[in-house]
N, C-alpha and C. Protein backbone atom coordinates (compact mmCIF):
# COMPACT_ATOMS: atom_id res chain seq x y z
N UNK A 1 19.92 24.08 -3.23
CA UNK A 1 19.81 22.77 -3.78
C UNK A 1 18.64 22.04 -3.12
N UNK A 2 17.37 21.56 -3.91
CA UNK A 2 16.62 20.81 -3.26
C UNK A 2 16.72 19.25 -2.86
N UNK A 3 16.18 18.81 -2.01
CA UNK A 3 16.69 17.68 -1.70
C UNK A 3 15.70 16.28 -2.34
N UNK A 4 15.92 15.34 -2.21
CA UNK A 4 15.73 14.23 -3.18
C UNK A 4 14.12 13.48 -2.35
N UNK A 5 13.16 12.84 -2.81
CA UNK A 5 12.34 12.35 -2.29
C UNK A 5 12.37 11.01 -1.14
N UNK A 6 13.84 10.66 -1.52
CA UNK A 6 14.39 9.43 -1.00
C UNK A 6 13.29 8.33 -1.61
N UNK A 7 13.83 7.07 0.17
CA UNK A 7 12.09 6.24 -0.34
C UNK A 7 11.19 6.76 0.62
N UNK A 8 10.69 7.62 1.22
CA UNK A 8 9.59 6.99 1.36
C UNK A 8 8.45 7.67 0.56
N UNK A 9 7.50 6.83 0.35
CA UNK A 9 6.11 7.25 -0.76
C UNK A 9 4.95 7.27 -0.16
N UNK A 10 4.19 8.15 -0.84
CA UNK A 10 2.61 7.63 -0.15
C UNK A 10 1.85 6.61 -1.25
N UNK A 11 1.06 5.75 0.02
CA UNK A 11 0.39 4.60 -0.49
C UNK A 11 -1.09 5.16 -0.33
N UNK A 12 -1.70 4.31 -1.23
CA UNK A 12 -3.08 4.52 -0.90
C UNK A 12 -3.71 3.40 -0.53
N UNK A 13 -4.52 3.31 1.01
CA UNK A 13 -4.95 1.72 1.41
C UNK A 13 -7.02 1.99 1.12
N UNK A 14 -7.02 0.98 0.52
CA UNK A 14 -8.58 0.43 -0.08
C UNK A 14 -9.24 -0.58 0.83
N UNK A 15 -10.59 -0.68 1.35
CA UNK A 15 -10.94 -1.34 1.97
C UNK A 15 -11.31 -3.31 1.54
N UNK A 16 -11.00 -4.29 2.01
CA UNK A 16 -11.15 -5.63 1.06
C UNK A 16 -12.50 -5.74 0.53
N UNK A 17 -13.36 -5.37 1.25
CA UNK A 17 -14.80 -5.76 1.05
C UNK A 17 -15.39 -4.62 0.02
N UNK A 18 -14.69 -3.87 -0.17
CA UNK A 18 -15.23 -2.64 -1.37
C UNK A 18 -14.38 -3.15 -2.68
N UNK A 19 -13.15 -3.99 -2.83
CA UNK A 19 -12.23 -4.20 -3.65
C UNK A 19 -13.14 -5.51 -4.35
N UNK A 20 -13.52 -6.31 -3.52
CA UNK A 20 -14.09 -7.39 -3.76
C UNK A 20 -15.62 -6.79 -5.12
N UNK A 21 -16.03 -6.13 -4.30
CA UNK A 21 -17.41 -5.65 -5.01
C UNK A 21 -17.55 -4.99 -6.12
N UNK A 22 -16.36 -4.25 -6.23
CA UNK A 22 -16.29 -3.23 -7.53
C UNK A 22 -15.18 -4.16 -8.17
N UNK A 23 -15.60 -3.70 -9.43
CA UNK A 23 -14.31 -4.70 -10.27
C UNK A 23 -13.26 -3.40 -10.83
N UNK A 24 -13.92 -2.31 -11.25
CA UNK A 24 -13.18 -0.71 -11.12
C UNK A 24 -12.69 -0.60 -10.06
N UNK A 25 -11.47 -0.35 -10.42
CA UNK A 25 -10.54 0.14 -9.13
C UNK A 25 -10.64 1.67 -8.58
N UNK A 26 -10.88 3.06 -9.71
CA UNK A 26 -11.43 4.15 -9.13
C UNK A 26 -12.43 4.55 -9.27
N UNK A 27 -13.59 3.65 -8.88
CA UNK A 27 -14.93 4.13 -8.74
C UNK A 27 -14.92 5.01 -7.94
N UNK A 28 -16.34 5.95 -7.86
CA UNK A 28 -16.39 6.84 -6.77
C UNK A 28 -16.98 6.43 -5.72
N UNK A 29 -17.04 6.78 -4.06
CA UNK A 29 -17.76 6.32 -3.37
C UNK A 29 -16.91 5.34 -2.46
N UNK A 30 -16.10 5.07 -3.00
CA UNK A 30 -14.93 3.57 -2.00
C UNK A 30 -14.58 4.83 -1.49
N UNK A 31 -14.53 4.18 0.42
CA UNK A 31 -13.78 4.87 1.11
C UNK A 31 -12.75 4.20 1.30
N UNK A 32 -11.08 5.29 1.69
CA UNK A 32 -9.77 4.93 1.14
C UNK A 32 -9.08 5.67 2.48
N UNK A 33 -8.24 4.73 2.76
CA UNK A 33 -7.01 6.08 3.83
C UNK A 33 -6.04 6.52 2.83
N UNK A 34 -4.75 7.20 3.18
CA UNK A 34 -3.41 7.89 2.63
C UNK A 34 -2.61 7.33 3.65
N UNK A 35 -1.80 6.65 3.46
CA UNK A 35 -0.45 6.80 4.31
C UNK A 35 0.77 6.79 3.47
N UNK A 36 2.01 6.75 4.24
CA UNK A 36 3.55 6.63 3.81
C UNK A 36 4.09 5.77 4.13
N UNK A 37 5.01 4.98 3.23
CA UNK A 37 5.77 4.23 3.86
C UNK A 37 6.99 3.95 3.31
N UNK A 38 7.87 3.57 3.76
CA UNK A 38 9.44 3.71 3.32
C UNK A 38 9.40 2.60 2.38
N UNK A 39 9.77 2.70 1.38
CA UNK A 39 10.00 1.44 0.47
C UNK A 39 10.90 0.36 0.26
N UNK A 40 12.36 1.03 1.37
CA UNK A 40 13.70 0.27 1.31
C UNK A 40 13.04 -0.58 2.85
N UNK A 41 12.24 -0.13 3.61
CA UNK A 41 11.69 -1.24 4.29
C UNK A 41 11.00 -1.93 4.35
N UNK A 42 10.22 -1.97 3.64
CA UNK A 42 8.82 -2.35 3.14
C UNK A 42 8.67 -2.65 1.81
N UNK A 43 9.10 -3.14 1.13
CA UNK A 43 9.52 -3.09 -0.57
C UNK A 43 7.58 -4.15 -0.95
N UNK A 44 7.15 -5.06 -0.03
CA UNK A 44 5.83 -5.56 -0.39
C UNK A 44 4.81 -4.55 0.03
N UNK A 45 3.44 -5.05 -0.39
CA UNK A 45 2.56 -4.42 -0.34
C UNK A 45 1.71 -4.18 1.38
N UNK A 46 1.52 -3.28 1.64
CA UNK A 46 0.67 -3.26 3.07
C UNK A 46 -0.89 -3.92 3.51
N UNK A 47 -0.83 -4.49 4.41
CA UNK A 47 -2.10 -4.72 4.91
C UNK A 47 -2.08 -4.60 6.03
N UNK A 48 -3.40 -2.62 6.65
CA UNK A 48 -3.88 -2.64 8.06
C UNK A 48 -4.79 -3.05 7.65
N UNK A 49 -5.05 -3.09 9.99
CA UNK A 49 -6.25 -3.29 9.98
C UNK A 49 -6.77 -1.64 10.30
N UNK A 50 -7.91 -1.28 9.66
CA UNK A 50 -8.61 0.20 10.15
C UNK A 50 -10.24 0.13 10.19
N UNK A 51 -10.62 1.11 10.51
CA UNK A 51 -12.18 1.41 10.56
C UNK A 51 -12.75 1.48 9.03
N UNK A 52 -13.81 0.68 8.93
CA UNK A 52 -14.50 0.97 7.24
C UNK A 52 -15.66 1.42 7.88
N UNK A 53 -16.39 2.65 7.03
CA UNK A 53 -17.92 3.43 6.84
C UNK A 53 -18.26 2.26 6.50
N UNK A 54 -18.27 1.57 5.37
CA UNK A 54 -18.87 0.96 4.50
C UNK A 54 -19.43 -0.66 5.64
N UNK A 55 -18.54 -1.20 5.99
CA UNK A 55 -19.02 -2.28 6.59
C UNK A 55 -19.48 -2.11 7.88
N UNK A 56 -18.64 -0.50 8.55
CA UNK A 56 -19.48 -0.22 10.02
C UNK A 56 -18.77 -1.22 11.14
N UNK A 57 -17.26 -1.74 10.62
CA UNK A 57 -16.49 -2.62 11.63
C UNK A 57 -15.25 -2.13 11.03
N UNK A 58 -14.04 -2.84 11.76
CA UNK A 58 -12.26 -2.89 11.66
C UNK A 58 -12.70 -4.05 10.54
N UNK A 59 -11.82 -3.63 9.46
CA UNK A 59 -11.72 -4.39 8.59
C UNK A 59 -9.84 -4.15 7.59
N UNK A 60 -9.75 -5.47 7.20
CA UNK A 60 -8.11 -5.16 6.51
C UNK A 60 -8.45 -4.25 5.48
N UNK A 61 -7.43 -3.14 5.57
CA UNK A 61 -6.85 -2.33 4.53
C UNK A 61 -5.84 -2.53 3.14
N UNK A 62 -5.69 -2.62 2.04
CA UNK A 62 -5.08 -3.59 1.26
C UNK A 62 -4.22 -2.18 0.33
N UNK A 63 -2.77 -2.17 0.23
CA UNK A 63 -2.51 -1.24 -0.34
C UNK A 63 -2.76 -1.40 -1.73
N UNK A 64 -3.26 -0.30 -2.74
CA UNK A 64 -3.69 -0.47 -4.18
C UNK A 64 -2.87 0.63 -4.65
N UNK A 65 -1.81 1.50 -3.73
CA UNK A 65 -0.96 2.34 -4.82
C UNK A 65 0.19 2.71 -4.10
């Protein structure tokens, strides 16, 4: 018997300053992390803070999936 996915899911976090610029959400070229997160704890959306290529500083991470 396989077992069930429960909650937790993977999210995908987008950088603000690349979200801002593109009005396409899957352009190519935005750099993106992967994480997981439980949904019965977390039922809103995530915001880290992480490293962006793009701006070359810690910048907020904004979940988009």
């Amino acid at each position: 018997m396989g077992k069930s996915k429960g909650a937790r899911i993977t999210i995908t976090l987008e950088c603000e300053c690349r979200s801002k610029s593109n009005s396409d959400k899957r352009a190519n070229g935005i750099f993106r992390y992967t994480s997981s997160k439980n949904r019965r704890n977390t039922p809103n959306r995530i915001e880290l803070r992480k490293f962006c290529r793009q701006c070359n500083c810690h910048a907020i991470f904004k979940e988009i999936k």
